[in-house]
C-alpha atoms as a PDB file:
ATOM      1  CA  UNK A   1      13.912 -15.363 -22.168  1.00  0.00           C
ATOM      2  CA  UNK A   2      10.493 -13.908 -23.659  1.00  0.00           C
ATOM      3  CA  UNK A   3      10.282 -10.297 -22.430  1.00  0.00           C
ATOM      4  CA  UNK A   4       7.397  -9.829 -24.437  1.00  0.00           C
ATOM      5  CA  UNK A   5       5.007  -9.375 -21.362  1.00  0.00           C
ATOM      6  CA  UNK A   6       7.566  -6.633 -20.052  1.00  0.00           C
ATOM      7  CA  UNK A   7       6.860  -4.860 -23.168  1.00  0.00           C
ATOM      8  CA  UNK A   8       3.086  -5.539 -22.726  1.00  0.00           C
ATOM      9  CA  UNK A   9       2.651  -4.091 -19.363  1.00  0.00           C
ATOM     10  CA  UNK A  10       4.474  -0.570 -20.600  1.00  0.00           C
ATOM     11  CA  UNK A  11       1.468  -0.208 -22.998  1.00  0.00           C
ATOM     12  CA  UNK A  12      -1.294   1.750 -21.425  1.00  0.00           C
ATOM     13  CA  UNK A  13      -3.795   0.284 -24.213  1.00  0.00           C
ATOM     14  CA  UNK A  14      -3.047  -3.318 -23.322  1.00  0.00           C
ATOM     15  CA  UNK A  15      -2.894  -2.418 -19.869  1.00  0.00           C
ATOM     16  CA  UNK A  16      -6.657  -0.544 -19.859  1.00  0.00           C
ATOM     17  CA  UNK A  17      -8.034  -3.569 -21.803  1.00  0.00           C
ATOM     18  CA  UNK A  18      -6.344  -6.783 -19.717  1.00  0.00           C
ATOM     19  CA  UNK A  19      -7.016  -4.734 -16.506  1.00  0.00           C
ATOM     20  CA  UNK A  20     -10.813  -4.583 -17.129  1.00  0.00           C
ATOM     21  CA  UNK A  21     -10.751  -8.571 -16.678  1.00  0.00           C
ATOM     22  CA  UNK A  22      -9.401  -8.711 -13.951  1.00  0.00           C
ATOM     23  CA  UNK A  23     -11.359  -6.092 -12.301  1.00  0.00           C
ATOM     24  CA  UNK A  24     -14.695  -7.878 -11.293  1.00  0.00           C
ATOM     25  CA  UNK A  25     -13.009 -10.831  -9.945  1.00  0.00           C
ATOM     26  CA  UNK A  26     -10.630  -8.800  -7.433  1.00  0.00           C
ATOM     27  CA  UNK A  27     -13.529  -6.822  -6.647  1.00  0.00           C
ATOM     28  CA  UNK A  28     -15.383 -10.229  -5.097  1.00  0.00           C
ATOM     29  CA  UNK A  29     -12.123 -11.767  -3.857  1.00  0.00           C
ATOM     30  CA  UNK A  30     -11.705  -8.502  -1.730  1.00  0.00           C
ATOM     31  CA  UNK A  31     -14.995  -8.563  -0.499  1.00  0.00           C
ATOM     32  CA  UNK A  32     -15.187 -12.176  -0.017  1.00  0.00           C
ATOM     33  CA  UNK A  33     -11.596 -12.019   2.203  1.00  0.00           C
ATOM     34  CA  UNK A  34     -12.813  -8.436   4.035  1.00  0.00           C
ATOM     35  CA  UNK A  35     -15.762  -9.572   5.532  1.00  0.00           C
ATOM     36  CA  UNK A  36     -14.766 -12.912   6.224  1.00  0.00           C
ATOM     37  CA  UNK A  37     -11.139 -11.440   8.046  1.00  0.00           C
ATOM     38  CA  UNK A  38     -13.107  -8.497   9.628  1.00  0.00           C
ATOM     39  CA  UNK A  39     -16.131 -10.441  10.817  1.00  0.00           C
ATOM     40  CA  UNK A  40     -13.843 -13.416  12.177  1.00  0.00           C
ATOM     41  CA  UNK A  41     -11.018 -11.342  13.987  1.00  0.00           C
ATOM     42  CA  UNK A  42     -13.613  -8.551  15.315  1.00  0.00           C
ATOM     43  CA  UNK A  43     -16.486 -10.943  16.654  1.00  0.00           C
ATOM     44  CA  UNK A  44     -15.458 -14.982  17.120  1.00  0.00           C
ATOM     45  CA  UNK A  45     -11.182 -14.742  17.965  1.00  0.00           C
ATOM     46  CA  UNK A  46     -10.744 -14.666  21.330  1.00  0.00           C
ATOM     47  CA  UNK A  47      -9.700 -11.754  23.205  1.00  0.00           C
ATOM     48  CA  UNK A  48      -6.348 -11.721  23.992  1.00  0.00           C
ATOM     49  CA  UNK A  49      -5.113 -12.194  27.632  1.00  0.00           C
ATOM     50  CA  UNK A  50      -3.907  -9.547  28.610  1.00  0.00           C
ATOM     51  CA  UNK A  51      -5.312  -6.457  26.710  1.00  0.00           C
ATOM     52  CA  UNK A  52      -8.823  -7.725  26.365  1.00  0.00           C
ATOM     53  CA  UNK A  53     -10.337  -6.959  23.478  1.00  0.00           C
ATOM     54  CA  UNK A  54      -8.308  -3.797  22.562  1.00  0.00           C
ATOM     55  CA  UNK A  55      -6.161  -6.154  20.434  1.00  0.00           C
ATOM     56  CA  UNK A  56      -8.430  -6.679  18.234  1.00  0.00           C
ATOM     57  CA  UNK A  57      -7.528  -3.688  16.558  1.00  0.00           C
ATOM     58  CA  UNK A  58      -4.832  -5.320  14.898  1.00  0.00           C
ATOM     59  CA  UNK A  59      -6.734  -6.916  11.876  1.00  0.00           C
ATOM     60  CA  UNK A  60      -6.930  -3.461  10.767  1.00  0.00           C
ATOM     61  CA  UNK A  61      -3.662  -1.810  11.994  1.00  0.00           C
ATOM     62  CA  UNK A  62      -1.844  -4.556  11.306  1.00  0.00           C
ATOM     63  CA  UNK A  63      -2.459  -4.946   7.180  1.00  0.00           C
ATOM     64  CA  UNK A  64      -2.478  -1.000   7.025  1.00  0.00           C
ATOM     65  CA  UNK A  65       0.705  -1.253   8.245  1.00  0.00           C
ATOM     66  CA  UNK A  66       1.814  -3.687   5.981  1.00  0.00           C
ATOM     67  CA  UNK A  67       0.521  -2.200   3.242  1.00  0.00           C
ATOM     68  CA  UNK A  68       2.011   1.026   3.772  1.00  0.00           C
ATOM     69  CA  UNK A  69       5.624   0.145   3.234  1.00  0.00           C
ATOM     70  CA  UNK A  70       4.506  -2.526   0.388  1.00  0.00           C
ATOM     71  CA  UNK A  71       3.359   0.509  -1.153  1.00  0.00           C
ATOM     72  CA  UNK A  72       6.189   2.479  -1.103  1.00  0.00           C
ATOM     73  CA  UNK A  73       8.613  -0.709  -2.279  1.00  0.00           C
ATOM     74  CA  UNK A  74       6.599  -0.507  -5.342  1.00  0.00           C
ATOM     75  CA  UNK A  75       6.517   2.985  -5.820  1.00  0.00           C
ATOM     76  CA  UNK A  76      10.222   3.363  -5.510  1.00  0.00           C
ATOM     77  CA  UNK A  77      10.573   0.227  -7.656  1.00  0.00           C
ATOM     78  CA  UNK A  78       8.486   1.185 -10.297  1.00  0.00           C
ATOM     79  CA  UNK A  79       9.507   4.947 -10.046  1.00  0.00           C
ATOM     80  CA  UNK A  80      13.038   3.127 -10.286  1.00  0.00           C
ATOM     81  CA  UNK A  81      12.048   1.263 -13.769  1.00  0.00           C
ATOM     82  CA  UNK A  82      10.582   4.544 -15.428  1.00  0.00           C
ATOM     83  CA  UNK A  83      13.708   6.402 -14.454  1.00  0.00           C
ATOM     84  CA  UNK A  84      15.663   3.875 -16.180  1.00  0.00           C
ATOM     85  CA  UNK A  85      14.086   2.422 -19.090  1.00  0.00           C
ATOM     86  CA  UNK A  86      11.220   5.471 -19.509  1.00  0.00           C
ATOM     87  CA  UNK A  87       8.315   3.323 -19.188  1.00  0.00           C
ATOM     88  CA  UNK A  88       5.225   5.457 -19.065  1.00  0.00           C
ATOM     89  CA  UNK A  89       3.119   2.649 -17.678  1.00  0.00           C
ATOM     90  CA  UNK A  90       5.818   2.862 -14.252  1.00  0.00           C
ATOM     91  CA  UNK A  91       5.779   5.937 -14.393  1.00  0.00           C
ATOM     92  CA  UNK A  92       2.034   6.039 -13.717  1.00  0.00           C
ATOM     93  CA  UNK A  93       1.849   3.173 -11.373  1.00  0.00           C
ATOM     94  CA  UNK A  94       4.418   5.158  -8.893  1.00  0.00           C
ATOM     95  CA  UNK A  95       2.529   8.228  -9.354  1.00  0.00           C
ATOM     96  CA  UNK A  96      -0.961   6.064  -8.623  1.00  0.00           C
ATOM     97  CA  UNK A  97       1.007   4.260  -5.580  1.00  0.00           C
ATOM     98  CA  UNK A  98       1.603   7.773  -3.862  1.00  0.00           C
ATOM     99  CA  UNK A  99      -1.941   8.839  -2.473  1.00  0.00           C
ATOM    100  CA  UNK A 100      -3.294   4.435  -1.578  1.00  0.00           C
ATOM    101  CA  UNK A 101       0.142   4.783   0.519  1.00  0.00           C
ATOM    102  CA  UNK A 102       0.165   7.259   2.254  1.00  0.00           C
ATOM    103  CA  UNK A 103      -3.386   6.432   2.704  1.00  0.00           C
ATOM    104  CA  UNK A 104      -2.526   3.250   4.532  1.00  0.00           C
ATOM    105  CA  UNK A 105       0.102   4.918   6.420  1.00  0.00           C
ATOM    106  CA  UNK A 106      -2.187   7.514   8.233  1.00  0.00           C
ATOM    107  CA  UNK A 107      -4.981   4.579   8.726  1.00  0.00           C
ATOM    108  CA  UNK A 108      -1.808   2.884  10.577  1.00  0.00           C
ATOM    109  CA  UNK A 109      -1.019   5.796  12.494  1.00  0.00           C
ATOM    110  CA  UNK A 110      -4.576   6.334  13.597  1.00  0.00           C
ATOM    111  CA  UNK A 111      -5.211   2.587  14.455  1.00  0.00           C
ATOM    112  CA  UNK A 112      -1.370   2.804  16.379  1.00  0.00           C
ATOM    113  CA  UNK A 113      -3.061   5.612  18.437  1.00  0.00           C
ATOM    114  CA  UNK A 114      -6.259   4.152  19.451  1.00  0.00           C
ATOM    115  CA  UNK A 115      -4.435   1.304  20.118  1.00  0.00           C
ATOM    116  CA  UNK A 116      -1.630   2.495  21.939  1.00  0.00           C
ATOM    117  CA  UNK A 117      -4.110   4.670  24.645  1.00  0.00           C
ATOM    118  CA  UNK A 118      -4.969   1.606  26.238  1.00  0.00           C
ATOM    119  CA  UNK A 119      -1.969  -0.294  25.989  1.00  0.00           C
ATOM    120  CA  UNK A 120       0.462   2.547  26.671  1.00  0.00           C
ATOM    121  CA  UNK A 121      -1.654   5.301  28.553  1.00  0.00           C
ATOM    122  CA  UNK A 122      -0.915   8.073  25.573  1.00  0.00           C
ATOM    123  CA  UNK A 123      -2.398   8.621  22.026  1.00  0.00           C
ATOM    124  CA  UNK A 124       1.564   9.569  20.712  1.00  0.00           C
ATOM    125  CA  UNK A 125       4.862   8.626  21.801  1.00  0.00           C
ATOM    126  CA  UNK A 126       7.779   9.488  20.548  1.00  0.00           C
ATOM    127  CA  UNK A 127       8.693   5.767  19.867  1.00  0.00           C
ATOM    128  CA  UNK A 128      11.384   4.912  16.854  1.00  0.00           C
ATOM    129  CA  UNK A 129       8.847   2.892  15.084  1.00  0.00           C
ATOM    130  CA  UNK A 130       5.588   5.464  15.156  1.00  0.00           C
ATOM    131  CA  UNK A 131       8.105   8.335  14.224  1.00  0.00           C
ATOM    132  CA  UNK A 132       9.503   6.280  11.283  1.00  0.00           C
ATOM    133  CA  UNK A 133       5.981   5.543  10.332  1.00  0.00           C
ATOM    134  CA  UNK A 134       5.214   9.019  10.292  1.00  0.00           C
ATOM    135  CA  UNK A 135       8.206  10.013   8.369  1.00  0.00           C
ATOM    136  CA  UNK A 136       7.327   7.369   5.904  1.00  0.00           C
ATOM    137  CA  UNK A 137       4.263   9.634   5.677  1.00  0.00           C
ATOM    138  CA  UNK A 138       6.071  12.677   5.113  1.00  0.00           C
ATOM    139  CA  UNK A 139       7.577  11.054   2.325  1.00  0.00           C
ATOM    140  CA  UNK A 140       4.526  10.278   0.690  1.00  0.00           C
ATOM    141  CA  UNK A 141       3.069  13.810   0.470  1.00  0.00           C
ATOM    142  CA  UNK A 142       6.432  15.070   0.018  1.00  0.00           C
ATOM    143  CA  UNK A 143       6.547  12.464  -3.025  1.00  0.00           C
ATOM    144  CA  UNK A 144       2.519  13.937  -4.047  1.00  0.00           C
ATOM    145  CA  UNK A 145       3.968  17.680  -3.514  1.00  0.00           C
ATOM    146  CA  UNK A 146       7.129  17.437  -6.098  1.00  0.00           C
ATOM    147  CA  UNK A 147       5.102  16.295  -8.560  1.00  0.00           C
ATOM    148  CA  UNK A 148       2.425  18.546  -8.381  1.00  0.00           C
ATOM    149  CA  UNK A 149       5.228  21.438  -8.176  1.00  0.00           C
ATOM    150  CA  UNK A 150       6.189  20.614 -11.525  1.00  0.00           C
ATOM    151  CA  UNK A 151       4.624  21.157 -15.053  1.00  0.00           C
ATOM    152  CA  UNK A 152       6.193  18.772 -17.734  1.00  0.00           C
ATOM    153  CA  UNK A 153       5.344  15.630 -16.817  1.00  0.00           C
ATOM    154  CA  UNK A 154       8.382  13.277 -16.970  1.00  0.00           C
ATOM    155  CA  UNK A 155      10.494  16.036 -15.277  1.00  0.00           C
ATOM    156  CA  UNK A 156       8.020  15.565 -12.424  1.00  0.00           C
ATOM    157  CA  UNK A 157       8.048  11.619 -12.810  1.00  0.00           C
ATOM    158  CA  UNK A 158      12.225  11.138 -12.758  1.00  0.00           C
ATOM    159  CA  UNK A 159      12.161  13.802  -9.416  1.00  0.00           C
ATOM    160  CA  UNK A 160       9.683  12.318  -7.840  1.00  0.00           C
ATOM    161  CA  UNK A 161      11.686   8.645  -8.502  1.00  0.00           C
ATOM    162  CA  UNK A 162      14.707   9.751  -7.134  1.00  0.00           C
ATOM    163  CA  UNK A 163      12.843  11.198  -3.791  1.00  0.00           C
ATOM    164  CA  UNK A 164      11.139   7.728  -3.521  1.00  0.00           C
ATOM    165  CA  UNK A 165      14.402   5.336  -3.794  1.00  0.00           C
ATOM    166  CA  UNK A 166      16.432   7.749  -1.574  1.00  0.00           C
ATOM    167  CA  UNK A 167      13.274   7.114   1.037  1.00  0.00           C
ATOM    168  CA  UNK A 168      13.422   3.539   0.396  1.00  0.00           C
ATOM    169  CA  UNK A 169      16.263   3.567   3.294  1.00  0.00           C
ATOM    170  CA  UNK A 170      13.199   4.277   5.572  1.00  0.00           C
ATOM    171  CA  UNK A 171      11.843   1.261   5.108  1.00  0.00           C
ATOM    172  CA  UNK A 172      14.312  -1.270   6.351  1.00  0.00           C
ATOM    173  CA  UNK A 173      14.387   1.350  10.006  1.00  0.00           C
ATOM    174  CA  UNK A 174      10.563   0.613   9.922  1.00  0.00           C
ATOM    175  CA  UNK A 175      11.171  -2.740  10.125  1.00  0.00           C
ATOM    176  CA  UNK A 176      13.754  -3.270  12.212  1.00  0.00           C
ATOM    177  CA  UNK A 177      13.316  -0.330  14.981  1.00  0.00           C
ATOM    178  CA  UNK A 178      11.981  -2.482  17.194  1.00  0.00           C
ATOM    179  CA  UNK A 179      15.130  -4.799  17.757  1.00  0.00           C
ATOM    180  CA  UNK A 180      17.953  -2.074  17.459  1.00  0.00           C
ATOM    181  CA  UNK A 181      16.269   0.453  19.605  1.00  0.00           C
ATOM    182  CA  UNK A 182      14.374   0.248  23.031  1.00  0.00           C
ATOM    183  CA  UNK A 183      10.781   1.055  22.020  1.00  0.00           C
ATOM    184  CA  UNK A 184       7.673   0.815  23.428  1.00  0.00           C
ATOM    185  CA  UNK A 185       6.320  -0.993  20.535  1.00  0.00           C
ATOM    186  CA  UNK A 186       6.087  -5.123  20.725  1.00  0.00           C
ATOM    187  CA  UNK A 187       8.366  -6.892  17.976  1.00  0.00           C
ATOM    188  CA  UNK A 188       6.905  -8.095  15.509  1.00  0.00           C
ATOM    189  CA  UNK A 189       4.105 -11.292  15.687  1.00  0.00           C
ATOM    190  CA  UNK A 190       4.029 -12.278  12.301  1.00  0.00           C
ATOM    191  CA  UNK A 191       7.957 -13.398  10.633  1.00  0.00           C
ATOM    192  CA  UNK A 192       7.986 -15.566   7.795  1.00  0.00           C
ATOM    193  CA  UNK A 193      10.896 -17.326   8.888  1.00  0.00           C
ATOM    194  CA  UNK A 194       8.979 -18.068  12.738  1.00  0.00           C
ATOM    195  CA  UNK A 195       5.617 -19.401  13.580  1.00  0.00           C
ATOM    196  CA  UNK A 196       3.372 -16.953  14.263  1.00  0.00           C
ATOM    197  CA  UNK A 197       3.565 -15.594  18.298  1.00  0.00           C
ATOM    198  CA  UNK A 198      -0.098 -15.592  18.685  1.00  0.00           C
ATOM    199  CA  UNK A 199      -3.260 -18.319  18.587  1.00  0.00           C
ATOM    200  CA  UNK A 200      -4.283 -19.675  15.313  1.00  0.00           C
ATOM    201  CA  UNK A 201      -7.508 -18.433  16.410  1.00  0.00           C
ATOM    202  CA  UNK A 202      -6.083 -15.071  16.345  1.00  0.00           C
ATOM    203  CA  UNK A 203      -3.414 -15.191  12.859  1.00  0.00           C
ATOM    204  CA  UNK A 204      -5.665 -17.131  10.723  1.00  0.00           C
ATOM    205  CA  UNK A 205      -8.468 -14.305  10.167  1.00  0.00           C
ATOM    206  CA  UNK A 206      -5.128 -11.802  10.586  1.00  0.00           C
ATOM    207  CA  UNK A 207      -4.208 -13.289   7.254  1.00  0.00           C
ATOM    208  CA  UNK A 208      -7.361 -13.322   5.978  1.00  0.00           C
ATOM    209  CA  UNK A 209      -7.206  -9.798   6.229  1.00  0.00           C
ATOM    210  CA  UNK A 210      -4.067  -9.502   5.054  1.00  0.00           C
ATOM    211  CA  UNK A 211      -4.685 -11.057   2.076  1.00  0.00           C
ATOM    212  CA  UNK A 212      -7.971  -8.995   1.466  1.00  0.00           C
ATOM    213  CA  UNK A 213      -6.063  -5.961   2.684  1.00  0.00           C
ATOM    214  CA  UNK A 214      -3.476  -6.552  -0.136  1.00  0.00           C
ATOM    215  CA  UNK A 215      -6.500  -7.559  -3.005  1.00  0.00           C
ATOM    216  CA  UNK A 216      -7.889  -4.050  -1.930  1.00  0.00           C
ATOM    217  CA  UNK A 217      -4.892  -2.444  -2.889  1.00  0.00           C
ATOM    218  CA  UNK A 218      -5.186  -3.999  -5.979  1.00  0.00           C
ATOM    219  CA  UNK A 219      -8.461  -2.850  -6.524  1.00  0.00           C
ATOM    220  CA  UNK A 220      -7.817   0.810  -6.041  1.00  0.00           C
ATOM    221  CA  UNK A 221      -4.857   0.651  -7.966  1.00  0.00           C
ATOM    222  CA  UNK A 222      -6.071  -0.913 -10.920  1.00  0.00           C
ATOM    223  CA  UNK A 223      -9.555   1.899 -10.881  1.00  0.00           C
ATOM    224  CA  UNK A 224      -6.696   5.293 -10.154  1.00  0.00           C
ATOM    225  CA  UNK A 225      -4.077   3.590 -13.035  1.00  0.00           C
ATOM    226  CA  UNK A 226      -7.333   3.426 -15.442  1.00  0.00           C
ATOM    227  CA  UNK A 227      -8.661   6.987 -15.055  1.00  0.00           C
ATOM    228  CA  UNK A 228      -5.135   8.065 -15.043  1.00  0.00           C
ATOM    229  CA  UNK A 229      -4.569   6.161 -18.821  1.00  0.00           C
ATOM    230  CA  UNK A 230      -7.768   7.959 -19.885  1.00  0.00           C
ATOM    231  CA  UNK A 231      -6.760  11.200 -18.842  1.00  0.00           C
ATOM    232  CA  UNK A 232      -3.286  11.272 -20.103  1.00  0.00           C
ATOM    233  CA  UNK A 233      -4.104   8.934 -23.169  1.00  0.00           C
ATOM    234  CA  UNK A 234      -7.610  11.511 -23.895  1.00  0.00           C
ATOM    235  CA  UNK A 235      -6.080  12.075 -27.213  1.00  0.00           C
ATOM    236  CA  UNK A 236      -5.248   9.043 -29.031  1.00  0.00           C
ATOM    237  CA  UNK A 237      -7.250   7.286 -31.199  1.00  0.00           C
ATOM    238  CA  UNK A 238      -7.908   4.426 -28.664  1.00  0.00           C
ATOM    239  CA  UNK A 239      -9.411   6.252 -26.324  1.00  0.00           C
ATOM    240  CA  UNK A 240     -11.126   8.609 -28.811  1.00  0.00           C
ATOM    241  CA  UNK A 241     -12.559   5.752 -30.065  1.00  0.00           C
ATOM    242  CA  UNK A 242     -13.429   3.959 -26.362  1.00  0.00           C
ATOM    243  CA  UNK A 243     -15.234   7.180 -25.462  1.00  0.00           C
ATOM    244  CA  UNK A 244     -17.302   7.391 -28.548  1.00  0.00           C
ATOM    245  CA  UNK A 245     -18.370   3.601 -28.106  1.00  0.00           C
ATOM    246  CA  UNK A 246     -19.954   4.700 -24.758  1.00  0.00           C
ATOM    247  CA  UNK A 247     -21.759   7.148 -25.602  1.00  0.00           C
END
């Protein structure tokens, strides 16, 4: 097997200069899938029968939600891989991964609430899958707070790792809190081993959003990784040379 791409993706030069490619094209894809998702689910699905419109919350709530546990798989993944095999280039995507997560996970939280007012009659309950939500959030800034708590560098990157697989247990509770506890929360709509539990009038433009949702991630991941490289890469001759090219 040809690992030569693994090798690739741990150079933060390669990285800087493949990443500017793809850049523009994410940017319209995002845009593109955003407005059409948004625009669809918000103003032509039809409201759902029995909470009205309030459902329509959901093309937002729902890929934040997503999004915030994708986002902490990869930051305990890739936290995992610098840990292991001292790849800088992990090491920075895990560190990038920790502030667009926890990000999505308060946007979840806040949808959840508005949401839940007129569905449940409260803006908060202390329901297993809100309160592992907002643990998963603790995590997060707990994840932001080690590292900034410590000087050198990769002494703050293997802590931080370990932190973020130990939370990774989280996850799985996330998921699954709605079928081994009695909550208040409805199980989940979307499986990938079921059809969908709602209209395809409703879990198409859900998708869409999804998809744009996950392309926005992208996005801001690729634009924090890149001013990260230039920061911590300000004194090679790559970037010595980059800057002077620009000015």
């Amino acid at each position: 097997m040809n690992w030569t791409w693994f090798h690739k993706l741990g150079s933060p030069k390669w990285f800087y200069e493949i990443s500017s490619r793809w850049l523009p094209w994410l940017v319209i894809l995002t845009i593109l899938l955003l407005v059409t998702g948004v625009v669809w689910g918000l103003a032509f699905a039809p409201a759902e029968r029995f909470q009205g419109n309030s459902y329509r919350i959901i093309f937002i709530h729902v890929p934040a939600a997503f999004l915030a546990q994708a986002t902490y798989v990869l930051m305990a993944i890739t936290g995992g891989v610098g840990l292991i095999w001292r790849m800088k280039m992990a090491e920075l995507v895990a560190s990038c991964c920790a502030p667009i997560g926890a990000s999505f996970t308060l946007l979840a939280l806040l949808t959840g609430a508005i949401w839940g007012k007129p569905t449940w009659g409260a803006w908060w309950v202390w329901d297993a899958r809100l309160t592992s939500m907002l643990i998963l959030l603790f995590l997060y800034l707990g994840f932001m707070a080690l590292q900034a708590s410590i000087d050198n560098m990769k002494t703050a990157a293997r802590a931080s790792a370990v932190l973020a697989l130990v939370g990774l247990v989280n996850i799985p509770i996330i998921k699954y809190s709605v079928d081994w506890w009695f909550t208040l929360h409805q199980t989940a709509s979307i499986k990938l081993t079921e059809k969908p539990a709602m209209p395809a009038e409703m879990y198409y433009p859900l998708f869409i959003c999804l998809a744009g949702f996950y392309c926005f991630f992208t996005v801001v991941l690729l634009l924090r990784l890149r001013t990260e490289i230039l920061h911590r890469e300000h004194k090679t001759g790559w970037v010595k040379a980059l800057m002077s090219n620009k000015r």
